[in-house]
C-alpha atoms as a PDB file:
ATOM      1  CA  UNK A   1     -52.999   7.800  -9.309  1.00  0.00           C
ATOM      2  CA  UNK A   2     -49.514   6.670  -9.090  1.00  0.00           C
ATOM      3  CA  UNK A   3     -48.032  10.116  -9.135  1.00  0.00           C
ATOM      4  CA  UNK A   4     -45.277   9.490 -12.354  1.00  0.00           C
ATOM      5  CA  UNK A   5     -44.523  12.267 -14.720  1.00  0.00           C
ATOM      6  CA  UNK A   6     -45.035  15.039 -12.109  1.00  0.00           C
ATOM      7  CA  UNK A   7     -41.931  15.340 -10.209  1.00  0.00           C
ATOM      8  CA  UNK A   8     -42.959  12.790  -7.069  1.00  0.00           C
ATOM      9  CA  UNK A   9     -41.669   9.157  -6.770  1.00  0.00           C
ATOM     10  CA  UNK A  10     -44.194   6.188  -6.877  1.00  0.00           C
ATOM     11  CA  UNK A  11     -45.346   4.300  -4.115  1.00  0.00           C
ATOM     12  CA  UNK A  12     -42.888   1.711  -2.493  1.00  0.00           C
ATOM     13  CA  UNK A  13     -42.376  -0.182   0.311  1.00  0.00           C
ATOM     14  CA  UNK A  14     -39.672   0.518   2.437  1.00  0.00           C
ATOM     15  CA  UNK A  15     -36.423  -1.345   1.589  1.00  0.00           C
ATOM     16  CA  UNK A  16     -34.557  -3.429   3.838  1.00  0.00           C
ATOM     17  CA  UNK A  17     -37.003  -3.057   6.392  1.00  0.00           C
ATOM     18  CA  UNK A  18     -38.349  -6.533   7.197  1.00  0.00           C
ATOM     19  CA  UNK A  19     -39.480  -5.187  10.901  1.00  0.00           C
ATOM     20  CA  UNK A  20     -41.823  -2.504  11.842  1.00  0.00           C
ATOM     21  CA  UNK A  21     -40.318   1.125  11.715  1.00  0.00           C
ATOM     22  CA  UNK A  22     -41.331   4.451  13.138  1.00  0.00           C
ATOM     23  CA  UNK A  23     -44.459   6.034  12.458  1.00  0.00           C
ATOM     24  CA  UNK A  24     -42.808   9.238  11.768  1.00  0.00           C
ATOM     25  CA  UNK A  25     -40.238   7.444   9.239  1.00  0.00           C
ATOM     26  CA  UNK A  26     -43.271   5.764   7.839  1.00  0.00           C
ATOM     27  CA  UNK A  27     -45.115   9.284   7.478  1.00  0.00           C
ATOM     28  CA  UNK A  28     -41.929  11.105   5.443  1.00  0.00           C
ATOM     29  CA  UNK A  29     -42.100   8.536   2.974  1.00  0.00           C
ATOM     30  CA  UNK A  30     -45.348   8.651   2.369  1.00  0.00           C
ATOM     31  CA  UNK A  31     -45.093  12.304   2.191  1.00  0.00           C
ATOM     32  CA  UNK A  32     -41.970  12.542  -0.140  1.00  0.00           C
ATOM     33  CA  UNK A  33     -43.963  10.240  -2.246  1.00  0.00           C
ATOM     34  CA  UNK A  34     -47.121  12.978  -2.568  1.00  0.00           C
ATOM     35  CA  UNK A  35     -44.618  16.166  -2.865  1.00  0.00           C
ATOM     36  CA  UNK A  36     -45.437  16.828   0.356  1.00  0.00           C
ATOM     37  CA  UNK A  37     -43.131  18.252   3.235  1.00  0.00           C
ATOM     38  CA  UNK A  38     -41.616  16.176   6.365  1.00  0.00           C
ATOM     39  CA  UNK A  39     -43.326  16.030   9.103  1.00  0.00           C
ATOM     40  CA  UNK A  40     -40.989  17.822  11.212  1.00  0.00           C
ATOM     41  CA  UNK A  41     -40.617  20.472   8.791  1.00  0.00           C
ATOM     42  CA  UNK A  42     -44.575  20.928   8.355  1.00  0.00           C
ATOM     43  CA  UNK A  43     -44.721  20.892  12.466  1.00  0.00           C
ATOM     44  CA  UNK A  44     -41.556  23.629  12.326  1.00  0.00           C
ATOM     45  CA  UNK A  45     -43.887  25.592  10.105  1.00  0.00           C
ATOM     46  CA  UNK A  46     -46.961  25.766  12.382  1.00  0.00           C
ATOM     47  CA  UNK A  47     -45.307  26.487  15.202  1.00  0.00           C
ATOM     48  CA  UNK A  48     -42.930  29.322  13.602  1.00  0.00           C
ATOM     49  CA  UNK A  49     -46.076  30.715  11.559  1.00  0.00           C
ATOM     50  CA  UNK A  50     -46.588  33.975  14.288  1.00  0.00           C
ATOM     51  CA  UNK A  51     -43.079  34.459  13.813  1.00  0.00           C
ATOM     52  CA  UNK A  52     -43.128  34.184  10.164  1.00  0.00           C
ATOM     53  CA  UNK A  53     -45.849  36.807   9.466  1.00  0.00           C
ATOM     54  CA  UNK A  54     -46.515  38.193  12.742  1.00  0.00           C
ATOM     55  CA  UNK A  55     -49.006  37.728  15.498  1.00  0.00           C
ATOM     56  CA  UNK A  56     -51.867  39.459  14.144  1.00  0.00           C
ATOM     57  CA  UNK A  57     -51.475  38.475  11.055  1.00  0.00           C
ATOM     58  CA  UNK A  58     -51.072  35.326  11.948  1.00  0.00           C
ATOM     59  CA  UNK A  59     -54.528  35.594  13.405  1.00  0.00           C
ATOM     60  CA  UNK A  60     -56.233  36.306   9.932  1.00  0.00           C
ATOM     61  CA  UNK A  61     -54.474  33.325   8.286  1.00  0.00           C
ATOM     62  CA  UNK A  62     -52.977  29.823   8.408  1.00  0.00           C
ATOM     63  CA  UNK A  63     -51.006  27.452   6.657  1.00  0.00           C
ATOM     64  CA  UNK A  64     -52.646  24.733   4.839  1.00  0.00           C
ATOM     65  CA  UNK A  65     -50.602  22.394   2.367  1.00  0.00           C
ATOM     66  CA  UNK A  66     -46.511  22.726   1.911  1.00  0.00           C
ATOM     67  CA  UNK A  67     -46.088  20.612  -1.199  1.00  0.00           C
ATOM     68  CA  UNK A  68     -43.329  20.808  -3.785  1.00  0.00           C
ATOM     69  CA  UNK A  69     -41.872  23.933  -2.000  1.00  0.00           C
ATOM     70  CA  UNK A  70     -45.403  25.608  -2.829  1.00  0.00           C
ATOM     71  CA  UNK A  71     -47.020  27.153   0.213  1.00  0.00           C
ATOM     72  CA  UNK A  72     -50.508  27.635   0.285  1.00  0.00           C
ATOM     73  CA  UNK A  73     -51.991  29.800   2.927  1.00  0.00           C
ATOM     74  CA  UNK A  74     -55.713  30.667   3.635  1.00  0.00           C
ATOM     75  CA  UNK A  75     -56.656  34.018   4.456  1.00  0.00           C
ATOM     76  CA  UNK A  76     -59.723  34.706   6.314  1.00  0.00           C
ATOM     77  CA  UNK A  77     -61.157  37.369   4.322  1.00  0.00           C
ATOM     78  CA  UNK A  78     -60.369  39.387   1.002  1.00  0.00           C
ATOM     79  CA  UNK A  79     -58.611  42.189   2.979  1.00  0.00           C
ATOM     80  CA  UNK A  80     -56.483  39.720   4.588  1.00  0.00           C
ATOM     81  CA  UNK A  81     -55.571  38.138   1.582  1.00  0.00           C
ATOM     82  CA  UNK A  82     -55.041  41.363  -0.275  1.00  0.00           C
ATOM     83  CA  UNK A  83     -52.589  42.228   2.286  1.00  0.00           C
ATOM     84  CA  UNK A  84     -50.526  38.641   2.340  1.00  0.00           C
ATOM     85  CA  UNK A  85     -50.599  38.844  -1.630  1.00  0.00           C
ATOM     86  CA  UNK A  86     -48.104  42.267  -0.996  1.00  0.00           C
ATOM     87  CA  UNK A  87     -46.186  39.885   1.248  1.00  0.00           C
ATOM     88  CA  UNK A  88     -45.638  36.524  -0.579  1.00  0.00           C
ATOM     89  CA  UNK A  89     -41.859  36.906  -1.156  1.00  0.00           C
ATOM     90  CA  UNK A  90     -41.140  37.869   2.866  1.00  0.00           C
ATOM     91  CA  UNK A  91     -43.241  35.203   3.646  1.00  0.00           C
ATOM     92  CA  UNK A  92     -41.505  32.770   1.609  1.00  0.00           C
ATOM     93  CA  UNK A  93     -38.085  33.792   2.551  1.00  0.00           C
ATOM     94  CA  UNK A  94     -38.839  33.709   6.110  1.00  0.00           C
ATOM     95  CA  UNK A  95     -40.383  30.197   5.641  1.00  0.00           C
ATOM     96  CA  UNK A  96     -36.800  29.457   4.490  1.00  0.00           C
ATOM     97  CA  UNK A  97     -34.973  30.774   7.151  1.00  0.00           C
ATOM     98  CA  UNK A  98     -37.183  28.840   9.497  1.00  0.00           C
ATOM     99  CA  UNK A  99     -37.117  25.347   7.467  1.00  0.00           C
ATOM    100  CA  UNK A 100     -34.120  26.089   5.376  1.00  0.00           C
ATOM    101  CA  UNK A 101     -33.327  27.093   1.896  1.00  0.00           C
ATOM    102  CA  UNK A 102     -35.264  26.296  -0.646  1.00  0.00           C
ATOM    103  CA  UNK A 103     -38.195  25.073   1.354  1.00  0.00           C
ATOM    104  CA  UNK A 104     -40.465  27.320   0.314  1.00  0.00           C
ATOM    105  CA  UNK A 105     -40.064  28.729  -3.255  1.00  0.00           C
ATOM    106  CA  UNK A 106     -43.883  30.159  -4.013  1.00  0.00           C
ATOM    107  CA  UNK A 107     -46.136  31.397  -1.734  1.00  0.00           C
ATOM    108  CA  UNK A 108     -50.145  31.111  -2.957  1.00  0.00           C
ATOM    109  CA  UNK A 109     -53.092  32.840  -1.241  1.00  0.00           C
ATOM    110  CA  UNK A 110     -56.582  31.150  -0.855  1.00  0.00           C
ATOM    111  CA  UNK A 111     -59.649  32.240   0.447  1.00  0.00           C
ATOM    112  CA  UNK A 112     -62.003  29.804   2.594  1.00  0.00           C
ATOM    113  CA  UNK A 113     -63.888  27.928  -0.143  1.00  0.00           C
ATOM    114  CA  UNK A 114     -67.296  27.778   0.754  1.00  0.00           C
ATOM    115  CA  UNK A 115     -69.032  24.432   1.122  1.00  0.00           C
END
């Protein structure tokens, strides 16, 4: 899939860069390129997440895909979810203040699929 028509840029090599770069520089273009976050703003994330909703909250339920300002987090149960569902516009305004504004716009809850 090359990704055109949806908002996220197409697949390119880096420009101007003849020599090897940085893994991490590497990793946010690649990322940019699937809508995804930075890497330092998806590590940011996961590190503020107890801060973000709390520590026993943050117990019941994790982060698992920042793309195109959409956070998805997976609750561990319905309960759980129920009570993050309340929360989705303190969650995503705290996700802000800890990645800055506009990083986090919508705020979707998910239950564990089962495999």
């Amino acid at each position: 899939m090359s990704g055109r028509g949806r908002g996220r840029r197409a697949w390119q090599p880096l420009r101007g860069k003849a020599s090897p770069v940085p893994v991490r520089d590497a990793l946010d273009l690649l990322a940019s390129t699937m809508g995804l976050a930075s890497v330092d703003g998806i590590n940011r994330l996961f590190l503020a997440w107890p801060d973000i909703v709390g520590t026993e909250l943050a117990t019941q339920c994790s982060p698992k895909r920042l793309s195109d300002a959409t956070l998805v987090v997976e609750a561990i149960d319905q309960q759980w979810a129920t009570e993050l569902r309340w929360m989705t516009q303190l969650i995503a305004d705290r996700c802000c203040e800890a990645l800055g504004e506009g990083a986090v716009t919508e705020v979707k809850i998910v239950r564990p699929s089962l495999r």
